[in-house]
C-alpha atoms as a PDB file:
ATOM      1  CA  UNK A   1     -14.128   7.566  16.635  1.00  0.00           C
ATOM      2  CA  UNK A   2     -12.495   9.628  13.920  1.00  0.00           C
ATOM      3  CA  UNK A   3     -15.289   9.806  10.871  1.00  0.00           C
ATOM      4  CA  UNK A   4     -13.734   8.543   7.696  1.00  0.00           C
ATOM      5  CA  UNK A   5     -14.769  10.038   3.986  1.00  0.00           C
ATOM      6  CA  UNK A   6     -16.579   7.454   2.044  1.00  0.00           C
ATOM      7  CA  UNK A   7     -13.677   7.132  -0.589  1.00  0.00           C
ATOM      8  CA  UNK A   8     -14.490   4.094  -2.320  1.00  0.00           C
ATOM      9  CA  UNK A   9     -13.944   0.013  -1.351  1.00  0.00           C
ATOM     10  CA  UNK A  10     -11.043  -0.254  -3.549  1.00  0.00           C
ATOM     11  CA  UNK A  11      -7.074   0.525  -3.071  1.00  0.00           C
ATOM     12  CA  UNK A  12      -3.658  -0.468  -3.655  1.00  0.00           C
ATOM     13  CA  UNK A  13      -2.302  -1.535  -0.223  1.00  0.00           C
ATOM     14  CA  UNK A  14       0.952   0.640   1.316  1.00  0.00           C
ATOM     15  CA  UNK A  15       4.195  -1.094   0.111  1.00  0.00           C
ATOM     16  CA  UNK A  16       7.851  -0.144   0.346  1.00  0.00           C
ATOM     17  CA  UNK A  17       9.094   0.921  -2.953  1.00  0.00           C
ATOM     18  CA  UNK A  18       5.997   0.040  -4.498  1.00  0.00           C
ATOM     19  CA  UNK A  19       2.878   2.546  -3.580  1.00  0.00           C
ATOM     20  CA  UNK A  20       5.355   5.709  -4.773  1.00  0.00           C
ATOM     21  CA  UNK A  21       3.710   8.567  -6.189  1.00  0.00           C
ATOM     22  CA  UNK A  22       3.919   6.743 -10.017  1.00  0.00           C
ATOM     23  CA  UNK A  23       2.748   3.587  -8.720  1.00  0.00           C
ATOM     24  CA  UNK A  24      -0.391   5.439  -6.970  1.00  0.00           C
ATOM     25  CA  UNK A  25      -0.978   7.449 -10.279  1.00  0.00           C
ATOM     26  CA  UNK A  26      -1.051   4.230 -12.007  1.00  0.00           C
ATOM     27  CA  UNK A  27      -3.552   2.347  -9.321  1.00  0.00           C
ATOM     28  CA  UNK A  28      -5.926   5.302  -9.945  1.00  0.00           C
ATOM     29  CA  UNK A  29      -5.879   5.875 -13.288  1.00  0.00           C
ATOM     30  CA  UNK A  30      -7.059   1.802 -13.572  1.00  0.00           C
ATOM     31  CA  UNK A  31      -9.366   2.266 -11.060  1.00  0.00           C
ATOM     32  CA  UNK A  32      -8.543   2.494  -7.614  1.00  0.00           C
ATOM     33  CA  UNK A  33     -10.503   4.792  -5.865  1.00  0.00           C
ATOM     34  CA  UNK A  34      -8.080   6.338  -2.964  1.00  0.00           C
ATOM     35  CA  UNK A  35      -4.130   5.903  -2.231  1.00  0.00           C
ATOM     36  CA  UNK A  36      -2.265   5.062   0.309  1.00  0.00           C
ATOM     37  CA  UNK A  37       1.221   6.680   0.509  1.00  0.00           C
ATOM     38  CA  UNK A  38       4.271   4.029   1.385  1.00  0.00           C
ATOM     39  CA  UNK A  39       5.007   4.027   5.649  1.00  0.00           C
ATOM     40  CA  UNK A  40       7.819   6.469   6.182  1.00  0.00           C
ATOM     41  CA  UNK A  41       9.292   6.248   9.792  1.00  0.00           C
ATOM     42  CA  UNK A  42       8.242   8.788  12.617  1.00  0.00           C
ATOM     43  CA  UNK A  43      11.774   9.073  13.805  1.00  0.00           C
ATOM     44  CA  UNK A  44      13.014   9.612  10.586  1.00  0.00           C
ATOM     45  CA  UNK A  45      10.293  12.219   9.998  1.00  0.00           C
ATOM     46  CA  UNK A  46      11.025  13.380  13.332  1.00  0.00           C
ATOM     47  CA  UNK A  47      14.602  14.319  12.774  1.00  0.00           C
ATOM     48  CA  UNK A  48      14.283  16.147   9.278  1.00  0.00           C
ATOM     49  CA  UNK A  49      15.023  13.081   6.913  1.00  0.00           C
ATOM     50  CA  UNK A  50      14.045  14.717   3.745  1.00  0.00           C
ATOM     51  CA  UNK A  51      13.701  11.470   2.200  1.00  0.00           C
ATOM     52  CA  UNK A  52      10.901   9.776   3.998  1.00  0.00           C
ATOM     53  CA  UNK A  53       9.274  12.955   3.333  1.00  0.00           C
ATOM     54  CA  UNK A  54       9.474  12.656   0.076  1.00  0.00           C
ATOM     55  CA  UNK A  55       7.538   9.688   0.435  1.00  0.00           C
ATOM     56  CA  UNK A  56       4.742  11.562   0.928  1.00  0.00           C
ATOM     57  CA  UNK A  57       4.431  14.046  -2.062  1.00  0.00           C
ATOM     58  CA  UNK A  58       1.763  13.769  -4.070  1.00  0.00           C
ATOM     59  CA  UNK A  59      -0.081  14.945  -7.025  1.00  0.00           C
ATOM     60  CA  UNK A  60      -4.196  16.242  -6.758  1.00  0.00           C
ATOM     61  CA  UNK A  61      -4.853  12.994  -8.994  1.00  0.00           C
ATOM     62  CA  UNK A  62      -4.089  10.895  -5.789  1.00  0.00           C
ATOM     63  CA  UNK A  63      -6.496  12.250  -3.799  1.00  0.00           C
ATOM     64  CA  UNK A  64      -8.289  10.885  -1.659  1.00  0.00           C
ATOM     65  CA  UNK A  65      -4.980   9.997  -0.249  1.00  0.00           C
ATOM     66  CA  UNK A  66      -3.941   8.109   3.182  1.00  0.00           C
ATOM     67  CA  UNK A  67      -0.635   9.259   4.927  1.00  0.00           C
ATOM     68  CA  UNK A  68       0.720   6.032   6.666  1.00  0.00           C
ATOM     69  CA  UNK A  69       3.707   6.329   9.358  1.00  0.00           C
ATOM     70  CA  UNK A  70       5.103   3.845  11.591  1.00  0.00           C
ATOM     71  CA  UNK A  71       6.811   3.982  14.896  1.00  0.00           C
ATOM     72  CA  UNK A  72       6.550   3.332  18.441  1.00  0.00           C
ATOM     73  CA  UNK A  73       7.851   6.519  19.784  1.00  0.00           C
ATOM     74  CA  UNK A  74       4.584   8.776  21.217  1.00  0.00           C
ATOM     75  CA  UNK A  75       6.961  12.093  20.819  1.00  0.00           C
ATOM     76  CA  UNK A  76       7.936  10.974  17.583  1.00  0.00           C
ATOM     77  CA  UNK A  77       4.951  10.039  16.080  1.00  0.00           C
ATOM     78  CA  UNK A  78       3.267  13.389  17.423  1.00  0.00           C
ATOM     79  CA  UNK A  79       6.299  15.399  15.673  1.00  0.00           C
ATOM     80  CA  UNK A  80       6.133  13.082  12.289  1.00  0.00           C
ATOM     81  CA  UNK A  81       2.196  14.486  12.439  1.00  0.00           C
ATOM     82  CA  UNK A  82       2.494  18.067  12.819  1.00  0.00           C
ATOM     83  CA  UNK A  83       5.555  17.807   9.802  1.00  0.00           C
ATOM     84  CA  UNK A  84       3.359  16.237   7.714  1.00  0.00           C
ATOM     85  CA  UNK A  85      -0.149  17.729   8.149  1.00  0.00           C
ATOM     86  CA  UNK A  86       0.626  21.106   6.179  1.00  0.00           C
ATOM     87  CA  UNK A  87       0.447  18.485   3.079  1.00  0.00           C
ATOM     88  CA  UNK A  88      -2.992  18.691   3.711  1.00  0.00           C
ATOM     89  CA  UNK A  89      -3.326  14.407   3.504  1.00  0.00           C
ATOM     90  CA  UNK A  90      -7.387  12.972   3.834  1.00  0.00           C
ATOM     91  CA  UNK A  91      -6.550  10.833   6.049  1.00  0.00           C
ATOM     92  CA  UNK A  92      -3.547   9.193   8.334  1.00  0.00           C
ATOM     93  CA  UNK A  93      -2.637   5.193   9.132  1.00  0.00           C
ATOM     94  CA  UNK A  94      -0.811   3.862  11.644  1.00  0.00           C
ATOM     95  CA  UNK A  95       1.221   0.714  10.322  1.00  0.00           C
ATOM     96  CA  UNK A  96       0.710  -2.068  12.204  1.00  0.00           C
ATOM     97  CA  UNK A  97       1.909  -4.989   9.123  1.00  0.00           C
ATOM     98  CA  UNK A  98       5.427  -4.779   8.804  1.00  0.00           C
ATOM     99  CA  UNK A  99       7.079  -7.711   9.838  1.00  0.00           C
ATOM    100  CA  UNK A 100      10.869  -6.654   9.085  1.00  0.00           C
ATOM    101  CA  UNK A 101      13.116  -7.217  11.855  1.00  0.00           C
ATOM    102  CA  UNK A 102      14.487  -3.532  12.021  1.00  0.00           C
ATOM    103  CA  UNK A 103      10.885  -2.765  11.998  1.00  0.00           C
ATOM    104  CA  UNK A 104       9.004  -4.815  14.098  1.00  0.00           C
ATOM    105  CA  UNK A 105      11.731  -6.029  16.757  1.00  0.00           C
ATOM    106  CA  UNK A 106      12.034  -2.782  17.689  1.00  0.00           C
ATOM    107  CA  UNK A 107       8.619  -2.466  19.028  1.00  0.00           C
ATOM    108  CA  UNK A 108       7.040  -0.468  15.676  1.00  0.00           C
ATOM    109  CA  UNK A 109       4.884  -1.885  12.808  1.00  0.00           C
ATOM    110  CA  UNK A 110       3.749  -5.135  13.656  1.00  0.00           C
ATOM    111  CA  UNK A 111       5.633  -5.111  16.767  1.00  0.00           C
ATOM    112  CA  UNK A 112       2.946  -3.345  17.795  1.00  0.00           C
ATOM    113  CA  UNK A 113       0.587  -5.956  17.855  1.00  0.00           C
ATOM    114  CA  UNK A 114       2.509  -7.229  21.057  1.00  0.00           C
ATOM    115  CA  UNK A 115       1.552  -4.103  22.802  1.00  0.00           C
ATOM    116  CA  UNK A 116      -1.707  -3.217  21.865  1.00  0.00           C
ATOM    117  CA  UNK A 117      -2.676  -0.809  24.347  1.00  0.00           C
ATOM    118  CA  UNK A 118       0.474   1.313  22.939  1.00  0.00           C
ATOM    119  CA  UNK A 119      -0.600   1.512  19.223  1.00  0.00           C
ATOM    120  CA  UNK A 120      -3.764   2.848  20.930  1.00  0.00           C
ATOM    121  CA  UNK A 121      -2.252   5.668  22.567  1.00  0.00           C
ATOM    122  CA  UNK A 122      -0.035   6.145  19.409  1.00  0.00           C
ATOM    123  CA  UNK A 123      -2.936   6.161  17.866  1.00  0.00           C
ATOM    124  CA  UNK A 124      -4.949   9.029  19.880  1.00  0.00           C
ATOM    125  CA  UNK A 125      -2.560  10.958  19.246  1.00  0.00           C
ATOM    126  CA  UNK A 126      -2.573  10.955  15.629  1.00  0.00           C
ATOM    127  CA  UNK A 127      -6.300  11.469  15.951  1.00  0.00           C
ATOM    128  CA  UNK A 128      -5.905  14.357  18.219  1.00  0.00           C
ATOM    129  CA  UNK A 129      -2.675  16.148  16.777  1.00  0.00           C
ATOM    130  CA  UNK A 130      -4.514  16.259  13.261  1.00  0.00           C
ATOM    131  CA  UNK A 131      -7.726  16.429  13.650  1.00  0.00           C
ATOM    132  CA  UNK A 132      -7.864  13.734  11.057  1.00  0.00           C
ATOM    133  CA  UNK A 133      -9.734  10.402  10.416  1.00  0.00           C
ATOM    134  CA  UNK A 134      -6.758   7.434  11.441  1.00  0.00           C
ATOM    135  CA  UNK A 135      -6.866   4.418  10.596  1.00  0.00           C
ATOM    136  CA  UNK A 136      -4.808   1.393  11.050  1.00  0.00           C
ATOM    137  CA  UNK A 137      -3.217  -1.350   8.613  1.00  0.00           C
ATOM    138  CA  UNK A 138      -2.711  -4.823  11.559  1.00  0.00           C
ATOM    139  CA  UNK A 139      -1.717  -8.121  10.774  1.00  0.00           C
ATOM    140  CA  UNK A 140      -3.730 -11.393  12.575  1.00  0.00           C
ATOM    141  CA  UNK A 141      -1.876 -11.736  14.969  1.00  0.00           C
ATOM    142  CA  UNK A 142       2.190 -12.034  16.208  1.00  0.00           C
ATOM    143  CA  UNK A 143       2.505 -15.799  15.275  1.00  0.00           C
ATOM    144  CA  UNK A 144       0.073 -18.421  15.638  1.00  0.00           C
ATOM    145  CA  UNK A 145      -0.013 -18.520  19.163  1.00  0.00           C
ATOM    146  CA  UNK A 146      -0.951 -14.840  20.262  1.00  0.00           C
ATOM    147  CA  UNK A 147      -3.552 -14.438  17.300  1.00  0.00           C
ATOM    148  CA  UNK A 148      -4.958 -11.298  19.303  1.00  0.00           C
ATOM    149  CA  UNK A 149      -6.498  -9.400  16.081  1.00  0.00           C
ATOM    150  CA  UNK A 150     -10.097  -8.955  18.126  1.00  0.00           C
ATOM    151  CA  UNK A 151      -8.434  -7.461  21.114  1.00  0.00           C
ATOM    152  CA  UNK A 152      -6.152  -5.258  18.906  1.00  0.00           C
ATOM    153  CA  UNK A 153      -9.349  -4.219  16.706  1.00  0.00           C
ATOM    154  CA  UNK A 154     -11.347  -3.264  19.919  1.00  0.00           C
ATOM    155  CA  UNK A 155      -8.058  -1.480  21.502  1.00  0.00           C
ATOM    156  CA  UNK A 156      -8.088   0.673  18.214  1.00  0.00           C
ATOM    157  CA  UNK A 157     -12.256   1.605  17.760  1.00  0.00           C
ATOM    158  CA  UNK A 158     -12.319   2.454  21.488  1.00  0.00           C
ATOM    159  CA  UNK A 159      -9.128   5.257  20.842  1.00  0.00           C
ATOM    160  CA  UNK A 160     -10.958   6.361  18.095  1.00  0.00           C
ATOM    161  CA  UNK A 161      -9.752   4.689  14.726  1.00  0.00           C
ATOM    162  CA  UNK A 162     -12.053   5.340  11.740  1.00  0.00           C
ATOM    163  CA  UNK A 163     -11.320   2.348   9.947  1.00  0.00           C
ATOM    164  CA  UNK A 164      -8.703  -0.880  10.416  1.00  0.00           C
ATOM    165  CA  UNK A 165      -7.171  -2.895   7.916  1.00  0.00           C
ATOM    166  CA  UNK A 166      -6.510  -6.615   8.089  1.00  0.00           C
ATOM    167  CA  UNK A 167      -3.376  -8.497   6.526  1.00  0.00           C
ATOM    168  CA  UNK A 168      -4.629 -12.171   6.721  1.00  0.00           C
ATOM    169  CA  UNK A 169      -1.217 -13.422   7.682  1.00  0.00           C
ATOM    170  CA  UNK A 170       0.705 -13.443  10.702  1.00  0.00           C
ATOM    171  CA  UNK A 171       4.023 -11.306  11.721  1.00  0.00           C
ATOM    172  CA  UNK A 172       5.931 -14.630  12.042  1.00  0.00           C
ATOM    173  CA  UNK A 173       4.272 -15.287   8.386  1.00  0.00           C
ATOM    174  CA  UNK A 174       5.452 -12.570   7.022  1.00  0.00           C
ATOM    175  CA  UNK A 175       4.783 -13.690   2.680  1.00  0.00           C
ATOM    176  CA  UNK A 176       4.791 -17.261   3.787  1.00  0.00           C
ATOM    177  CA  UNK A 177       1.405 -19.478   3.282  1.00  0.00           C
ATOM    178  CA  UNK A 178      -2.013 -18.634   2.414  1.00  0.00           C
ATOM    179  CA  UNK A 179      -3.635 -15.840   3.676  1.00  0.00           C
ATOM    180  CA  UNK A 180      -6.708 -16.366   6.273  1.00  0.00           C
ATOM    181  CA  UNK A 181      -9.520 -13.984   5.403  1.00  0.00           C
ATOM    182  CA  UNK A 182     -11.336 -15.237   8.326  1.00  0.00           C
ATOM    183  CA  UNK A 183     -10.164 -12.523  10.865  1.00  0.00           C
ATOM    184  CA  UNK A 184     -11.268  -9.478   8.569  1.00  0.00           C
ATOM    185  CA  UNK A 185     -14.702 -10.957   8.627  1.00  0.00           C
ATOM    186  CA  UNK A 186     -14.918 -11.269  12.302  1.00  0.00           C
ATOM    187  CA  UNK A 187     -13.471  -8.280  12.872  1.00  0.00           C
ATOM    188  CA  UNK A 188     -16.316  -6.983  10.223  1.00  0.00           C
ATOM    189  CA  UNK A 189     -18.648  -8.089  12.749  1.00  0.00           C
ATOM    190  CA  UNK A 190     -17.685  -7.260  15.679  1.00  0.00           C
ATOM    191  CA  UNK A 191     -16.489  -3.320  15.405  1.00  0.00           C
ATOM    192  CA  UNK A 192     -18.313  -0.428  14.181  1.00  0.00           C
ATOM    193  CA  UNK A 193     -15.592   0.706  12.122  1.00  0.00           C
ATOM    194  CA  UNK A 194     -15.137  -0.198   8.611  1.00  0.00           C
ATOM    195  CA  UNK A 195     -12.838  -3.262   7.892  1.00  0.00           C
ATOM    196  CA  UNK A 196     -11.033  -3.706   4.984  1.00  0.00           C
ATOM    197  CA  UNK A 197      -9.226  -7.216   4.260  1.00  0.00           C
ATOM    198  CA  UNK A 198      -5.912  -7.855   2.087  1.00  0.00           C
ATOM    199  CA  UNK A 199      -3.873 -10.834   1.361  1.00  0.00           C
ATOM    200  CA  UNK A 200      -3.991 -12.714  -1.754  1.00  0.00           C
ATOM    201  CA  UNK A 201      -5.907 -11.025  -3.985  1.00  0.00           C
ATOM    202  CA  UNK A 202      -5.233 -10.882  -7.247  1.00  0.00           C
ATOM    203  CA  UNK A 203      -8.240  -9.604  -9.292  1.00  0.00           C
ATOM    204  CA  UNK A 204     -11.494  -6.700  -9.401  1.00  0.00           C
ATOM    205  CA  UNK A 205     -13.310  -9.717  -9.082  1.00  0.00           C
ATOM    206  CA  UNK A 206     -11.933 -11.419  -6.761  1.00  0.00           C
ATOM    207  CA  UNK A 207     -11.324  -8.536  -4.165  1.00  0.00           C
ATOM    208  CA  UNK A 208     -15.489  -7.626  -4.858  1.00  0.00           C
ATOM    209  CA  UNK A 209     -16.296 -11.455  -3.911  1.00  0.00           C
ATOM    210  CA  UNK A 210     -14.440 -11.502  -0.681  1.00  0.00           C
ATOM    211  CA  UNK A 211     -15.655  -8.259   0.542  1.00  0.00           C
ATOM    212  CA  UNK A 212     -19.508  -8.888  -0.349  1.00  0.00           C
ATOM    213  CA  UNK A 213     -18.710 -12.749   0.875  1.00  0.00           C
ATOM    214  CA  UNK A 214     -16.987 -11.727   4.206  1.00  0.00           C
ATOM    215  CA  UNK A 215     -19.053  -7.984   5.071  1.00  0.00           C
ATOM    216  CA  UNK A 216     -16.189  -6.125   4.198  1.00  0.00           C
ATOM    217  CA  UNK A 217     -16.180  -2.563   3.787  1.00  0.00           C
ATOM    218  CA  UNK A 218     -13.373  -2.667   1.157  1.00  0.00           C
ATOM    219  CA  UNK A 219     -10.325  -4.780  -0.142  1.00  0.00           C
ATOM    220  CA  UNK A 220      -6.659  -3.300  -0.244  1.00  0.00           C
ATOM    221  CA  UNK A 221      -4.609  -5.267  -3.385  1.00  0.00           C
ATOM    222  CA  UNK A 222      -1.251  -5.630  -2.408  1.00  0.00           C
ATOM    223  CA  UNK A 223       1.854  -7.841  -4.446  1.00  0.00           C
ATOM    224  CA  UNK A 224      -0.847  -8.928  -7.202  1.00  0.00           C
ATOM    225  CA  UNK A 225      -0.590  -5.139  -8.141  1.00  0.00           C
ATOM    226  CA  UNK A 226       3.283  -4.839  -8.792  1.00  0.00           C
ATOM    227  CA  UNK A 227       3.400  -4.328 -12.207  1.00  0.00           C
ATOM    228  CA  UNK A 228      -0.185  -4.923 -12.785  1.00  0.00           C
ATOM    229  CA  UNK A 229      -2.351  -1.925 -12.395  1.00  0.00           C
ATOM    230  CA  UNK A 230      -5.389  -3.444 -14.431  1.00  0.00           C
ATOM    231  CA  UNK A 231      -6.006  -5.549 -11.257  1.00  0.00           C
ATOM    232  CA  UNK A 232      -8.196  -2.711 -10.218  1.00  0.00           C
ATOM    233  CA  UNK A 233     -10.298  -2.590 -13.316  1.00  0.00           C
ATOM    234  CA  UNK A 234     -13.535  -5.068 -13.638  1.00  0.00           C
ATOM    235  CA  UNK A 235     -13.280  -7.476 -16.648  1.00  0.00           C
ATOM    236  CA  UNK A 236      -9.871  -6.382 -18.283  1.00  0.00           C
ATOM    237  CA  UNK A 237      -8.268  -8.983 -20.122  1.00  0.00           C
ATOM    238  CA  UNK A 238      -5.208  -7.395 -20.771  1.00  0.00           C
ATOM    239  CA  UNK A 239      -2.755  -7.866 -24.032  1.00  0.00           C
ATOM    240  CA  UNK A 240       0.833  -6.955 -24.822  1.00  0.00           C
ATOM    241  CA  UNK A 241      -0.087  -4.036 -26.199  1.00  0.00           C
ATOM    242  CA  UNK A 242      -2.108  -2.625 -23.436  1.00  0.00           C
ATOM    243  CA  UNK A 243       0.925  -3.858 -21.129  1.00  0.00           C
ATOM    244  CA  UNK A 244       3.447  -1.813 -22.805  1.00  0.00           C
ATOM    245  CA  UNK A 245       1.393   1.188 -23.270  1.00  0.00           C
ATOM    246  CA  UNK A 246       1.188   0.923 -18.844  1.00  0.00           C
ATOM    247  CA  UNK A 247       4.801   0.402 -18.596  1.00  0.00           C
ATOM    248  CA  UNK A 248       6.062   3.218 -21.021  1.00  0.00           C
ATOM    249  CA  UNK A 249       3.690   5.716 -19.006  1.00  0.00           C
ATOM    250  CA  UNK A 250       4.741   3.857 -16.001  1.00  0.00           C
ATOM    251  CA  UNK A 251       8.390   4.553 -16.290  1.00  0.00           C
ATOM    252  CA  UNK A 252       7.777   8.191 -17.718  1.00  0.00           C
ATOM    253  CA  UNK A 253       6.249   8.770 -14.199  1.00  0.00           C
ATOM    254  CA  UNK A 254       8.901   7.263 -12.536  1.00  0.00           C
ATOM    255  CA  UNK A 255      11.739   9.319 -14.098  1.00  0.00           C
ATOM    256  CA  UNK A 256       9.958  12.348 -13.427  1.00  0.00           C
ATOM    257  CA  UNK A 257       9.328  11.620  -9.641  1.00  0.00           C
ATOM    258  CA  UNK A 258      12.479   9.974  -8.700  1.00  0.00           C
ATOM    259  CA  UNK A 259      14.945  10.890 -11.426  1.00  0.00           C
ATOM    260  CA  UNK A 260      17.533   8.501 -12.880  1.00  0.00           C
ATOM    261  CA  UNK A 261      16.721   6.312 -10.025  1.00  0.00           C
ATOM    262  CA  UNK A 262      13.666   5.955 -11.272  1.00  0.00           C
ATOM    263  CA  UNK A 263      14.427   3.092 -13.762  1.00  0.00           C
ATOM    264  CA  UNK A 264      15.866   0.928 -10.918  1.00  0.00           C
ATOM    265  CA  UNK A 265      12.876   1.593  -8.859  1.00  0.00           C
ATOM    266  CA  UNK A 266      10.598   0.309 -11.903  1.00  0.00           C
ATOM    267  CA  UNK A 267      12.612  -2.716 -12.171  1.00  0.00           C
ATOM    268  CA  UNK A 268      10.301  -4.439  -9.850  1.00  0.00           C
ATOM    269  CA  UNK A 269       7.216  -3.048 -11.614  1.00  0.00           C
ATOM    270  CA  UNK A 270       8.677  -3.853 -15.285  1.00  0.00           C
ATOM    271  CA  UNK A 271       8.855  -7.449 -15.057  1.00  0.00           C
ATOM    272  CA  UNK A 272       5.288  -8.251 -14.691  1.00  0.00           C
ATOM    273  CA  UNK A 273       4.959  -5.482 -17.629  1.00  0.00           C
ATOM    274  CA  UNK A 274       6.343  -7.900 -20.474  1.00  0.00           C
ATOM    275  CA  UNK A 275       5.544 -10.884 -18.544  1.00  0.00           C
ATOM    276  CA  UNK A 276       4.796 -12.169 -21.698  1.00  0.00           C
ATOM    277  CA  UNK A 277       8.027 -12.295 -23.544  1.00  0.00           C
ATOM    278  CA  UNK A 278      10.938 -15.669 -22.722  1.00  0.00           C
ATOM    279  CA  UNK A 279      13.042 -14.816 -19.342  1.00  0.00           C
ATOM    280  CA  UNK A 280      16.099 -14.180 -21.951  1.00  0.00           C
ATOM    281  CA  UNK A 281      14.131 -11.731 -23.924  1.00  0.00           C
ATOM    282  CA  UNK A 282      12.824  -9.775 -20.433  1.00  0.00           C
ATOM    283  CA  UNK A 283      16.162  -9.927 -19.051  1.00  0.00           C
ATOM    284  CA  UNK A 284      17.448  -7.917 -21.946  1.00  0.00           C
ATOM    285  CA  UNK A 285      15.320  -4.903 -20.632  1.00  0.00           C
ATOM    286  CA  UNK A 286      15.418  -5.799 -16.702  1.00  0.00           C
ATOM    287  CA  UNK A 287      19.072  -4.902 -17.074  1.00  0.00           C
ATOM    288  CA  UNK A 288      19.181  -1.791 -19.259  1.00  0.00           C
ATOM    289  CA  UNK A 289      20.478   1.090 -17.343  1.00  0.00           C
ATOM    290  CA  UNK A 290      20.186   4.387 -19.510  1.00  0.00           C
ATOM    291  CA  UNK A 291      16.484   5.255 -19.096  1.00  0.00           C
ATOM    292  CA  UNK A 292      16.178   6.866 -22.675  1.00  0.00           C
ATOM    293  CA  UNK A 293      17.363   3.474 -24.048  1.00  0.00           C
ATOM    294  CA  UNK A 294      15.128   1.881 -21.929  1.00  0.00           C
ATOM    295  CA  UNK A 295      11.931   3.836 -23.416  1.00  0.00           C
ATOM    296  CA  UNK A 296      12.745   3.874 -26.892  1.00  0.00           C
ATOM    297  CA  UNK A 297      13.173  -0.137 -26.680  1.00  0.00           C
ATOM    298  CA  UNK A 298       9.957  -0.255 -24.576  1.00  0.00           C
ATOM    299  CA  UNK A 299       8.488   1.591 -28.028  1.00  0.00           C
ATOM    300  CA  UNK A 300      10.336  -0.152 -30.412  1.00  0.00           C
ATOM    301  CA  UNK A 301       8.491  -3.485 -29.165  1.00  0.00           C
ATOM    302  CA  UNK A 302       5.262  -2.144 -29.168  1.00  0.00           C
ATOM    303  CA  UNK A 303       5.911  -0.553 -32.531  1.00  0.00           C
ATOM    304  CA  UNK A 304       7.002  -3.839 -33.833  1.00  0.00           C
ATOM    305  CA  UNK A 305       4.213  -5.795 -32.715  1.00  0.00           C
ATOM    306  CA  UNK A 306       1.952  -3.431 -34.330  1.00  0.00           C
ATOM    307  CA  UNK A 307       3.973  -4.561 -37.826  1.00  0.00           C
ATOM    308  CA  UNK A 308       2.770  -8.614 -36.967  1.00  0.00           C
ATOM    309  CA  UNK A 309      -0.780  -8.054 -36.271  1.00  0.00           C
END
């Protein structure tokens, strides 16, 4: 087993166009206490797609921060290591979640769950070409009939994974239904390894009662933190105000990472910002496309809420 830094119980789960540099920034600076990066592909890695790499750039604020790659390809995953380790990550994750066709029917992310024994050798060699703590991210199961999550979890301690994460849902799921936490907790008890769970949570408090409830050894916060970086923070009843500040600093981050794409790529992020103005009022901003407009109409509301109070 790979040891893992204790980094905290707390963390924004890896998401595709969500868990970008800004939106990492954000998760820390409300409390999350380490980062995953989003899952770039090993092949695409592999072949010099400059890109994914960007995927994984990162600011010293992040730290501790988790690298996580997907693929099924044991040359490419050992070349996607060796280009990435002189970023000098913490720590590196194997996916094991995603449930998108592209993805998973072609034997990567979740995929792998149908061929355990593989992600373990995928994994060793993460764990031996970086001389890093890896992890893993793993849903329950395939589909309801091949929920295998104890075999996979065993598969992964014994090729020396420092920690596993459980998705209570599912590949056939994918978003659909209600999470079951069940799995992370028997999981909890029956490895060594730390266990995190994720699925459904959508508040501090809620993410500290399931892990103390189920023996978890930490809770990853996925959808519930698009747009909403306070879930990480204990107690915050959050205004307006305090949502507008987030999104103006939010999108300032955003710019500066990705550029002018950077507005479309807050899109997702913004909406749950002003939450609290009428669908016809939001829209107005969901559809602005000059990012300096954007931000001085993003101030102008704040500023003008300041006037009513």
């Amino acid at each position: 087993m790979s040891e893992r830094a204790n980094i905290g119980w707390l963390a924004m789960s890896p998401m595709a166009g969500v868990s970008d540099s800004p939106g990492r920034i954000m998760s820390r600076r409300y409390g999350a206490h380490f980062s995953f990066t989003e899952f770039g592909g090993a092949d695409y890695l592999a072949a010099g797609n400059q890109d994914t790499l960007k995927l994984y750039e990162f600011t010293p604020e992040e730290r501790p921060i988790i690298f996580q790659i997907f693929g099924s390809d044991p040359d490419s995953i050992r070349k996607a290591v060796q280009i990435l380790l002189p970023l000098e990550p913490d720590q590196l994750d194997l996916n094991m979640g995603c449930s998108v066709n592209r993805v998973a029917m072609k034997g990567a992310g979740a995929g792998l769950l149908r061929n355990p024994e593989k992600a373990g050798v995928l994994l060793e060699i993460m764990r031996k070409e970086s001389n890093l703590p890896v992890s893993a991210k793993i849903r329950i199961g395939w589909d309801s009939d091949a929920l295998n999550f104890l075999e996979v979890g065993r598969i992964l301690e014994e090729s020396g994974a420092c920690a596993l994460s459980v998705h209570g849902r599912t590949a056939a799921q994918g978003y659909r239904g209600l999470a079951n936490h069940e799995p992370a907790s028997l999981l909890a008890g029956e490895l060594s390894i730390p266990v995190f769970g994720n699925g459904d949570i959508a508040s501090y408090e809620q993410a500290d009662a399931f892990r103390k409830s189920q023996g978890l050894a930490g809770v990853l916060i996925g959808r519930a933190s698009i747009g909403n970086p306070f879930v990480f923070s204990p107690g915050c009843d959050v205004g307006p105000d305090q949502k507008l500040e987030a999104a103006r600093v939010h999108l300032d981050l955003s710019l500066s990472f990705h550029g002018r794409q950077g507005l479309y790529i807050f899109r997702k992020h913004l909406s749950r910002y002003l939450d609290f103005l009428a669908p016809e009022e939001r829209r107005r901003y969901l559809t602005e496309t000059e990012p300096d407009t954007l931000f001085r109409a993003l101030e102008q509301l704040q500023e003008q809420r300041a006037l009513k109070l």
